[in-house]
Protein backbone atom coordinates (compact mmCIF):
# COMPACT_ATOMS: atom_id res chain seq x y z
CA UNK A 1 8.09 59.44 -214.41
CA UNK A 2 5.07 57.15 -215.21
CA UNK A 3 3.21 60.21 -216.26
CA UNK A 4 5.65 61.58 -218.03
CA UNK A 5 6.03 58.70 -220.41
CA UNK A 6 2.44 57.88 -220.62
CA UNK A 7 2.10 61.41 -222.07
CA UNK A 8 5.18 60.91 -224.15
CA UNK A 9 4.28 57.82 -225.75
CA UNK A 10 0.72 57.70 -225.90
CA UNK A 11 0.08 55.15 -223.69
CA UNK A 12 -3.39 54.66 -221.32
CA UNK A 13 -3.58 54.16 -217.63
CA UNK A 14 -4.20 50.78 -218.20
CA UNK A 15 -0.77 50.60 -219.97
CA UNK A 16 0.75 51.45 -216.83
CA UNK A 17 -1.64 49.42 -214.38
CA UNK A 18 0.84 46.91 -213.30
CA UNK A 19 3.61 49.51 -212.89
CA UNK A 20 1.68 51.56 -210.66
CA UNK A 21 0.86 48.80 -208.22
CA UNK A 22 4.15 47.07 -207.61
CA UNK A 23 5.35 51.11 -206.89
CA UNK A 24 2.10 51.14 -204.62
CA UNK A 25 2.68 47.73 -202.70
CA UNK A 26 6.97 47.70 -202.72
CA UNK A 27 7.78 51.24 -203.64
CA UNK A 28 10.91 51.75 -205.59
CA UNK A 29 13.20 48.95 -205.69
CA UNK A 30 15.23 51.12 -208.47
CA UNK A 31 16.28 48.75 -211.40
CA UNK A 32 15.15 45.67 -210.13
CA UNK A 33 11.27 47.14 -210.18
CA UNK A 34 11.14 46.12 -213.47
CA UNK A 35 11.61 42.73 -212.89
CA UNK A 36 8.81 42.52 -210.27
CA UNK A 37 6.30 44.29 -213.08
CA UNK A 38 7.79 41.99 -215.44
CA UNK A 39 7.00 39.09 -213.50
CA UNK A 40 2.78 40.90 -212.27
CA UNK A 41 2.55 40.91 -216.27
CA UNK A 42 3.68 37.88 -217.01
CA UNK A 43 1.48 36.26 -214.20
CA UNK A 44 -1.70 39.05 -214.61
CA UNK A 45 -1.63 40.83 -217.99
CA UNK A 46 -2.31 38.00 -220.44
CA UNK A 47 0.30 39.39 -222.87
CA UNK A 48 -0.03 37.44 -226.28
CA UNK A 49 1.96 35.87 -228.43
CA UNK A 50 3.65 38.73 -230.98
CA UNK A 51 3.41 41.54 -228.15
CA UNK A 52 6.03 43.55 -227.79
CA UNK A 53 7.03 46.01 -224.55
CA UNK A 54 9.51 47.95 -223.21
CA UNK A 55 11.22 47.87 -220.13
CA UNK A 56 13.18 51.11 -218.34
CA UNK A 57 14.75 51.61 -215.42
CA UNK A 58 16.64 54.48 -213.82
CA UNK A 59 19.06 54.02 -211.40
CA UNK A 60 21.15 56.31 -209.34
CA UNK A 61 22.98 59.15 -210.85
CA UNK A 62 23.01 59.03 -214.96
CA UNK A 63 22.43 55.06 -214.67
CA UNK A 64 19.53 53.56 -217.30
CA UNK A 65 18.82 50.21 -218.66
CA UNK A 66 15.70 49.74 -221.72
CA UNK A 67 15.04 46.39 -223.43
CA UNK A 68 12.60 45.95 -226.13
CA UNK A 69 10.68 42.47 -225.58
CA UNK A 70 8.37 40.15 -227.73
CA UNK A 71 6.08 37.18 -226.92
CA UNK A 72 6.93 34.54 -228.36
């Protein structure tokens, strides 16, 4: 899925770099992975004040959350 949406959206491996390792060092936690990127991005990835992301998560069967977030 992480390749899919990097191709999507135009986004770079580094984009994705804290995604890939919490998958790498927990593996798939289902919604609640986002949270533990969340929390590697906020504690790692600098982000700056007026940056947005998203967040996404799949769950089982037809279940998916997305938030749009800004630094403030």
């Amino acid at each position: 899925m992480l390749d899919r949406t990097r191709d999507l959206v135009d986004l770079t491996e580094e984009d994705l770099q804290a995604s890939r390792k919490i998958l790498r060092q927990y593996g798939n936690l289902s919604a609640a992975t986002v949270l533990f990127i969340l929390d590697e991005i906020m504690r790692t990835g600098n982000p700056q004040i007026g940056d947005l992301g998203v967040m996404v998560a799949v769950g089982p069967g037809f279940a998916a959350e997305a938030a749009l977030l800004r630094w403030v």
